[in-house]
Protein backbone atom coordinates (compact mmCIF):
# COMPACT_ATOMS: atom_id res chain seq x y z
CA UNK A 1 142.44 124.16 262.45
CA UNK A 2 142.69 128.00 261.42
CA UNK A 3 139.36 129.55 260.60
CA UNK A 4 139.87 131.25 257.16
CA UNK A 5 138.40 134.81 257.38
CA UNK A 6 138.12 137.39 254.39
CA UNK A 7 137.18 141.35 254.53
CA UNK A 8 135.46 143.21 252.33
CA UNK A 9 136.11 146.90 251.93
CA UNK A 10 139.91 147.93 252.37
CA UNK A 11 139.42 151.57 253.18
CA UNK A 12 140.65 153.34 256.80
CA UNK A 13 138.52 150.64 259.05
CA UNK A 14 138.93 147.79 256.75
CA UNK A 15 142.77 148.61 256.90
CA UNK A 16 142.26 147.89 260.67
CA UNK A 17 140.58 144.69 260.25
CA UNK A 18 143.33 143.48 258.12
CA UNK A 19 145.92 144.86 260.77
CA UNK A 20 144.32 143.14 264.01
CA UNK A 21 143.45 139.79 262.09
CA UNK A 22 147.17 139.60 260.90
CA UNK A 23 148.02 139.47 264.35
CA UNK A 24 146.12 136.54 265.70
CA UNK A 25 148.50 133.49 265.23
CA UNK A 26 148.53 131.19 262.49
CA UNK A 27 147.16 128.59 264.46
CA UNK A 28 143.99 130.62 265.08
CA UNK A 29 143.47 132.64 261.73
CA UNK A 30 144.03 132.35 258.48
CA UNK A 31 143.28 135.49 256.43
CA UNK A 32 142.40 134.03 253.16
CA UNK A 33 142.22 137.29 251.35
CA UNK A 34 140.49 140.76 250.66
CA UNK A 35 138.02 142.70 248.43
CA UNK A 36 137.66 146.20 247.31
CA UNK A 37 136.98 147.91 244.37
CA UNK A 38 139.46 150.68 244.26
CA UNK A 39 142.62 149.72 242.93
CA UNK A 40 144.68 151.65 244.53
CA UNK A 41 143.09 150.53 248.12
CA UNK A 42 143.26 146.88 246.88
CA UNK A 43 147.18 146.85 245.91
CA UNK A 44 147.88 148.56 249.20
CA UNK A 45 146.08 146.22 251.44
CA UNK A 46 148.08 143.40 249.32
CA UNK A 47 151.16 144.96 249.25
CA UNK A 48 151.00 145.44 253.12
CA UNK A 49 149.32 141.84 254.37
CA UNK A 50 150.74 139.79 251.65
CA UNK A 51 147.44 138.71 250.82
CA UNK A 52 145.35 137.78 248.10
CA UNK A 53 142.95 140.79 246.26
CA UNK A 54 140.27 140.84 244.64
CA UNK A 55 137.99 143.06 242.60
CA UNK A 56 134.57 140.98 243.05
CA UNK A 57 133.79 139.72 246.64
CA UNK A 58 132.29 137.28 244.84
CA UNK A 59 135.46 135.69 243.42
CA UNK A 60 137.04 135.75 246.74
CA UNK A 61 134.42 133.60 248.11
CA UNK A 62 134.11 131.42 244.75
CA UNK A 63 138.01 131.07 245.32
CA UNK A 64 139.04 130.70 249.34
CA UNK A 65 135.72 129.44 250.96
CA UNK A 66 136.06 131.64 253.73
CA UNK A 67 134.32 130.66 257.17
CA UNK A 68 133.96 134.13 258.31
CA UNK A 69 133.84 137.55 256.41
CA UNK A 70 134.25 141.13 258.10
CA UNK A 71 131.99 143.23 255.62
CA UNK A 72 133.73 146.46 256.17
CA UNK A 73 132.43 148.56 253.52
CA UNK A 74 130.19 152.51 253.09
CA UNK A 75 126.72 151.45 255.45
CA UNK A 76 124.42 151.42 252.08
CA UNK A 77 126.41 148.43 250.60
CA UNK A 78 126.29 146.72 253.97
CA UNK A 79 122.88 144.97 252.82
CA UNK A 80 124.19 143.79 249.24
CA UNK A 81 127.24 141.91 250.50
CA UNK A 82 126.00 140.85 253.52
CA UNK A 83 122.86 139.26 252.39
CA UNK A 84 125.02 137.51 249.65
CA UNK A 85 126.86 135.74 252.26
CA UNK A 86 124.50 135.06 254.23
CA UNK A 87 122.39 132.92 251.67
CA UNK A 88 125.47 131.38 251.23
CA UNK A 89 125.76 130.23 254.47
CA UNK A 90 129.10 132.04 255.21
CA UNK A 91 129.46 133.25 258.80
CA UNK A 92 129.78 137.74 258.96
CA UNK A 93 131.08 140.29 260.90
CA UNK A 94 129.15 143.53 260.06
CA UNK A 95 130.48 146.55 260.94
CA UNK A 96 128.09 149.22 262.66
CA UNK A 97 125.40 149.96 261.79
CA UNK A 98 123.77 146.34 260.68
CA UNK A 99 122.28 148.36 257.60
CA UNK A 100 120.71 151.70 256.22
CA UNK A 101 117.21 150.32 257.29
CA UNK A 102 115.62 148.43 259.78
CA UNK A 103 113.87 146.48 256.49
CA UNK A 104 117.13 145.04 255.68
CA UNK A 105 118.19 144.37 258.72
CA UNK A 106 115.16 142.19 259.01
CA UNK A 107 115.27 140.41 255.64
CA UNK A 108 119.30 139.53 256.28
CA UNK A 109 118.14 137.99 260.06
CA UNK A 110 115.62 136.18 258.20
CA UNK A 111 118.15 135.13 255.34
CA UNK A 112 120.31 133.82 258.24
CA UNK A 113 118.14 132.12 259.84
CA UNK A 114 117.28 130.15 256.46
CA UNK A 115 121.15 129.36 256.45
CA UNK A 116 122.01 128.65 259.73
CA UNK A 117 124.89 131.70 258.64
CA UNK A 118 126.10 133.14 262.12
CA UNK A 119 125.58 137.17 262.09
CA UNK A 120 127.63 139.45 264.45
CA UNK A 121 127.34 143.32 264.77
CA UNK A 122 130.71 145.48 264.59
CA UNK A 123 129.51 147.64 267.83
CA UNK A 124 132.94 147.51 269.25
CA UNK A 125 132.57 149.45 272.15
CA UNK A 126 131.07 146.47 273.68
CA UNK A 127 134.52 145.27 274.00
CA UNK A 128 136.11 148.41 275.32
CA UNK A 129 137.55 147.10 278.36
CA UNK A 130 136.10 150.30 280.44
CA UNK A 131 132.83 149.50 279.35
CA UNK A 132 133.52 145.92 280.95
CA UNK A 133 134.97 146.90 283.58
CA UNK A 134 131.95 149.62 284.04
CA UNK A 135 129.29 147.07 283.64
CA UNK A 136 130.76 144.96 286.53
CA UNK A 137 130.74 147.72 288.76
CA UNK A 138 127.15 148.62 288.06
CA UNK A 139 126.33 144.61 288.36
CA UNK A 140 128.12 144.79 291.84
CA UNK A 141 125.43 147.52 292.94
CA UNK A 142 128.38 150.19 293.02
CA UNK A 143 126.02 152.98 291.97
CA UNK A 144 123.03 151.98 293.27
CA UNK A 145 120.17 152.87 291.42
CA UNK A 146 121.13 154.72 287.52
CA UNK A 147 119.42 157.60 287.32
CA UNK A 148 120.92 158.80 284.07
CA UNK A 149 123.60 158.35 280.96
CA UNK A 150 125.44 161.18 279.66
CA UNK A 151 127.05 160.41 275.94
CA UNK A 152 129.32 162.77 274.48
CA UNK A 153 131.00 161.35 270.90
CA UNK A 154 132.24 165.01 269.20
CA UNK A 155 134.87 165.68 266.34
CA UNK A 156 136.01 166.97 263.33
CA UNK A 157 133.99 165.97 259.83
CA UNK A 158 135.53 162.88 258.28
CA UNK A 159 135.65 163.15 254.69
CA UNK A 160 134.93 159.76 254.14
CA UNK A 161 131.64 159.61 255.85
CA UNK A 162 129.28 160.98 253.18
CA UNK A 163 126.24 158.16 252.87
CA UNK A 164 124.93 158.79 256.02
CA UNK A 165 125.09 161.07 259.25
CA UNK A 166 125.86 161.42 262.87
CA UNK A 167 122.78 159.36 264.03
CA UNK A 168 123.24 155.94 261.96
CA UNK A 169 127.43 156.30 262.32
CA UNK A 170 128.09 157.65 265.51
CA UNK A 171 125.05 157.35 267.84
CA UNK A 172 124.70 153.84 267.11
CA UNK A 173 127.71 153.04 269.60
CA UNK A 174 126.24 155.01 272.35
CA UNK A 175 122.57 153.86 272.19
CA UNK A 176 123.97 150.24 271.72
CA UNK A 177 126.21 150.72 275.32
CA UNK A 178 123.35 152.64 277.18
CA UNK A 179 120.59 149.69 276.03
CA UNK A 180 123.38 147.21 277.20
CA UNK A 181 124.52 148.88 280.33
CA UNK A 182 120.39 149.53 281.55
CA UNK A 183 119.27 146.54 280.46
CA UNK A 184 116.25 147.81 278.73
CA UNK A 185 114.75 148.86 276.02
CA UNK A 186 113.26 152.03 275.24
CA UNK A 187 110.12 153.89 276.00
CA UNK A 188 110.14 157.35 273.94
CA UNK A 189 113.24 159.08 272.62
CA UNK A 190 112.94 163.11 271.87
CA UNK A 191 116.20 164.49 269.42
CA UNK A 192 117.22 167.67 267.63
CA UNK A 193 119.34 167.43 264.34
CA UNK A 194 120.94 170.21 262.42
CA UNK A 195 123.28 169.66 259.12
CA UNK A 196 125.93 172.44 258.79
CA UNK A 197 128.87 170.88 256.99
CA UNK A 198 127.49 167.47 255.30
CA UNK A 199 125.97 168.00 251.94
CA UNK A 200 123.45 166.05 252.10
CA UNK A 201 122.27 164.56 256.16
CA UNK A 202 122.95 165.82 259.92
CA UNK A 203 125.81 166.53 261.35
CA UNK A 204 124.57 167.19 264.78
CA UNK A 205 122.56 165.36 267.24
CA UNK A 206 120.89 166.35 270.84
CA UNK A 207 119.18 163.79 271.90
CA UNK A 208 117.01 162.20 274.52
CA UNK A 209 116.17 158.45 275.50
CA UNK A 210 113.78 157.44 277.66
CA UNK A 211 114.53 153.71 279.20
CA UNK A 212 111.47 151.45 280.38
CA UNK A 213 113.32 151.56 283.82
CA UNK A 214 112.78 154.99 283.90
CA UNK A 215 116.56 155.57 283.16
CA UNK A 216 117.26 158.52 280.93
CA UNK A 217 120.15 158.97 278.25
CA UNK A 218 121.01 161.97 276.77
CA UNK A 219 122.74 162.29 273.35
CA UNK A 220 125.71 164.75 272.66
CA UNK A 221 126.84 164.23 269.27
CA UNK A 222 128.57 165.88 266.26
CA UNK A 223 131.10 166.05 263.54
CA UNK A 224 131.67 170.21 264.24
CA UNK A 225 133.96 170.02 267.28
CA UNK A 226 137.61 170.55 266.04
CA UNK A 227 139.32 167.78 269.15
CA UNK A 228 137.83 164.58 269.29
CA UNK A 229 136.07 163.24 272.70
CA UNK A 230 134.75 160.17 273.45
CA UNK A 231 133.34 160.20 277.22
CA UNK A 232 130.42 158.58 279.10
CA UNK A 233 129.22 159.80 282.39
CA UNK A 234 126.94 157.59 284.63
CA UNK A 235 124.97 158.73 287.56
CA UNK A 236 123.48 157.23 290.27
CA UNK A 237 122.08 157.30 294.16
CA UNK A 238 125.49 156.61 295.03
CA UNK A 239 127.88 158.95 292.70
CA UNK A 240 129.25 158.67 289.54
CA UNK A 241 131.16 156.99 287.22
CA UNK A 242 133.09 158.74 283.89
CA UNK A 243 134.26 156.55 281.16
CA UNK A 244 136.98 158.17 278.65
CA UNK A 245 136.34 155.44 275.34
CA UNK A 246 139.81 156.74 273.76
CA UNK A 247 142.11 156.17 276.82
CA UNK A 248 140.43 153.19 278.09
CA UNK A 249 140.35 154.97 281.68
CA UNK A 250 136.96 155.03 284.17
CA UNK A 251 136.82 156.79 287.49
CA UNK A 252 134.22 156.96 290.15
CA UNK A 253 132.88 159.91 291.88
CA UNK A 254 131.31 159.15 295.29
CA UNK A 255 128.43 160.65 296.39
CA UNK A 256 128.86 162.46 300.09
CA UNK A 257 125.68 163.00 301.59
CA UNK A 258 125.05 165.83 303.67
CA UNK A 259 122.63 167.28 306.08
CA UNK A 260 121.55 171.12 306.81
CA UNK A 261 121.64 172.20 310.66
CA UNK A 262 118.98 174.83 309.79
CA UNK A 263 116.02 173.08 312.05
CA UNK A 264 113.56 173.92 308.99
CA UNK A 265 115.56 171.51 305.89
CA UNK A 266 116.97 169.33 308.44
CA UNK A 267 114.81 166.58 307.42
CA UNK A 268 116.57 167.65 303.44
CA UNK A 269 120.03 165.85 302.63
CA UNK A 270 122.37 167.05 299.43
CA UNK A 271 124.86 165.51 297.73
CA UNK A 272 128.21 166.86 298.00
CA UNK A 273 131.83 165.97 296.16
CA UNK A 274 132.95 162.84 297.81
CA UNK A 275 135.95 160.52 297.10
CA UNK A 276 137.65 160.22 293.41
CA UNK A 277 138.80 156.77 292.56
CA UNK A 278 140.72 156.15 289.03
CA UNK A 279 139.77 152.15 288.81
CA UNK A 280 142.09 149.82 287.33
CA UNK A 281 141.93 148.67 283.82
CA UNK A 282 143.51 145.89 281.93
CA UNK A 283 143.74 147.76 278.38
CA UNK A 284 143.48 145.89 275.42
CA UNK A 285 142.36 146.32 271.94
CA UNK A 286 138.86 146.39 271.86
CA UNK A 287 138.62 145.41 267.87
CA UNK A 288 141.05 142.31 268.41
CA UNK A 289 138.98 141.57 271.75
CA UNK A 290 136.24 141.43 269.38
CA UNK A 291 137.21 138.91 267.01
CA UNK A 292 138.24 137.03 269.66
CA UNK A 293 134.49 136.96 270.50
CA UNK A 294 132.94 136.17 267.27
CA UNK A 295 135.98 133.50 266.01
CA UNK A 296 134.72 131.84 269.59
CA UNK A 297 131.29 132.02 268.59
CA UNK A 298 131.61 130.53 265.11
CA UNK A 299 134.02 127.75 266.39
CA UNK A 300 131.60 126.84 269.05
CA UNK A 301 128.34 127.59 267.35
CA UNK A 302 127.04 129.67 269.56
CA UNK A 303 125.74 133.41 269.89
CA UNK A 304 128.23 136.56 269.49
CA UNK A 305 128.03 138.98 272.03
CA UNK A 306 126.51 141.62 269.94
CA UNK A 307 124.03 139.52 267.52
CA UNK A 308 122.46 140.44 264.78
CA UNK A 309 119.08 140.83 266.75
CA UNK A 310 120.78 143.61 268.88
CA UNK A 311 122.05 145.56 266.13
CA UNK A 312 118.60 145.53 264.82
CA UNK A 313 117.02 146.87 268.08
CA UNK A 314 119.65 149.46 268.03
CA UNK A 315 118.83 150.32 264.48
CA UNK A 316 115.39 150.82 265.32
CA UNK A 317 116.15 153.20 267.90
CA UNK A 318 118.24 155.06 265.62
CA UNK A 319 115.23 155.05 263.62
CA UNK A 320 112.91 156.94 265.94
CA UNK A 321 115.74 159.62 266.75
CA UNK A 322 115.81 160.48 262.88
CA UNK A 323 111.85 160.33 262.89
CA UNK A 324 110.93 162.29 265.35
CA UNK A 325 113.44 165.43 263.94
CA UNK A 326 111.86 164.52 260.51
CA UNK A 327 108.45 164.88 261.56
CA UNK A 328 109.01 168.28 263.66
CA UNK A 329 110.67 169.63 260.36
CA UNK A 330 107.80 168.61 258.63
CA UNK A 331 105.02 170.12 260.74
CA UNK A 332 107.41 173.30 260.92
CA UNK A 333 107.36 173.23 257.32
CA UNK A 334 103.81 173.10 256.77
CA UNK A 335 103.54 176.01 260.17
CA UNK A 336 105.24 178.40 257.58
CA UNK A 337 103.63 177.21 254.49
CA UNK A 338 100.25 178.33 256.37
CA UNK A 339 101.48 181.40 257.54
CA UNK A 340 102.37 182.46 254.50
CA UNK A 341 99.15 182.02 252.85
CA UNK A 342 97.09 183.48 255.75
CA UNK A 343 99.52 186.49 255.95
């Protein structure tokens, strides 16, 4: 039997839910319908899918009894229609991130766990197959020992984004892929915002993460670079390996160690440019890869890759980036506040 699935939200990414789940087979899916409050977002979405609409989300669960729902709508409604469901004991799909705060994160685990309501976390780079492929390779002992992660998610400002910044949109992917490539959590993060373009949070993140291993990942991200890049470098004792997220493509650097014939370093060796392999991919849509995941998980009743316990612990972390810029701002603020009096 066809599990029925709704959305919620028909704007760019809801679009692309719509488009992926239309082309799982009828066998496996049945897309009972979608919900969104513009009009003119709604009729499209109809007109294209041949679908139901609806206004409410509420109807559209009143009316199809859906067994899963993608909630694909702005991060500060994620909460509201996701804890609805939930306590209805109707199986989600949240897009990244879980929610706005790591309070309702917590209350809609808790709600879930009430209901027995499966909750999966849209952090779809999980299913990027370089990131699999990546992840075997470091399992195999290919690198050796990490030393450290290198993110770097840059682009233009998309006008849509304008409830939250870089940090809780963009960041999330790469602190969810460096927590699940080190396996382990983190000790101390360090991170410098600046807002130049969004009216009203940051726009631009350096950042720092400090793994209990004693693995280090460094943050490059922003909405001010005018071509978009998507690229994570790995380094270890025995080279490295450079993930491109947009082409799907990975290649490995190999370390070539070298000795000095000066009698005083000899005992020294450096690390020179070794061997450049492009490893072999099997590309595949990483959003249709993941409802293949969570349609598996709510079919056999067991756990999603990405729960909704991981997108909390990657919410957190998000959490202490935008903390510790807030509190630096803060004590710089007061720093000139004193100055001024004392001057």
């Amino acid at each position: 039997m066809p599990l029925k699935i709704g959305v919620v939200g028909a704007g760019s990414m809801g679009m692309n839910h719509l488009r992926v789940l239309a082309d799982f087979s009828a066998e496996q899916v049945c897309l009972v319908g979608v919900a969104e409050t513009s009009e003119g977002a709604l009729a499209y979405a109809m007109n294209r899918f041949h679908i139901a609409g609806y206004r409410d989300y509420r109807q559209m669960i009143d009316t199809t009894h859906p067994d899963l729902v993608a909630v694909v709508v702005p991060t500060n409604l994620h909460f509201e229609v996701a804890s609805y469901l939930v306590e209805g004991g109707i199986n989600v799909l949240i897009e990244k991130p879980m929610t706005s705060t790591i309070e309702e994160a917590e209350a809609l685990l808790r709600l879930a766990r009430r209901s027995g309501a499966l909750v999966a976390v849209g952090h779809i780079e999980r299913f990027n197959p370089a990131i699999s492929v990546l992840k075997q390779h470091i399992m195999a002992g290919d690198i050796g020992t990490i030393f450290h992660l290198h993110a770097r998610r840059v682009g233009p400002f998309p006008p849509r984004i304008r409830d939250v910044g870089v940090v809780l949109d963009l960041a999330t992917h790469d602190i969810d892929i460096m927590r699940y490539l080190t396996g382990s959590e983190v000790a101390h993060v360090y991170a410098e915002t600046q807002r130049h373009i969004h009216t009203i949070c940051e726009d631009l993140l350096l950042g720092v993460i400090r793994f209990t291993n004693d693995v280090i990942g460094m943050l490059d991200i922003n909405w001010l670079t005018p071509t978009k890049i998507r690229e994570l470098t790995v380094t270890g004792e025995k080279g490295m390996f450079l993930v491109n997220y947009l082409t799907q493509d990975i290649y490995f650097y190999e370390n070539d160690y070298t000795s000095t014939s000066w009698d005083a370093l000899r005992s020294l060796t450096g690390v020179s440019e070794g061997t450049m392999t492009r490893l072999k991919v099997p590309k595949a849509e990483p959003l249709y890869l993941e409802y293949q995941d969570v349609i598996h998980a709510v079919q056999t009743k067991m756990s999603p890759t990405v729960t909704g316990e991981e997108g909390l612990a990657t919410l957190k972390i998000v959490h202490q980036l935008l903390t510790t810029t807030s509190e630096r701002a803060a004590a710089r603020t007061r720093e000139v506040i004193y100055a001024s009096k004392h001057a």
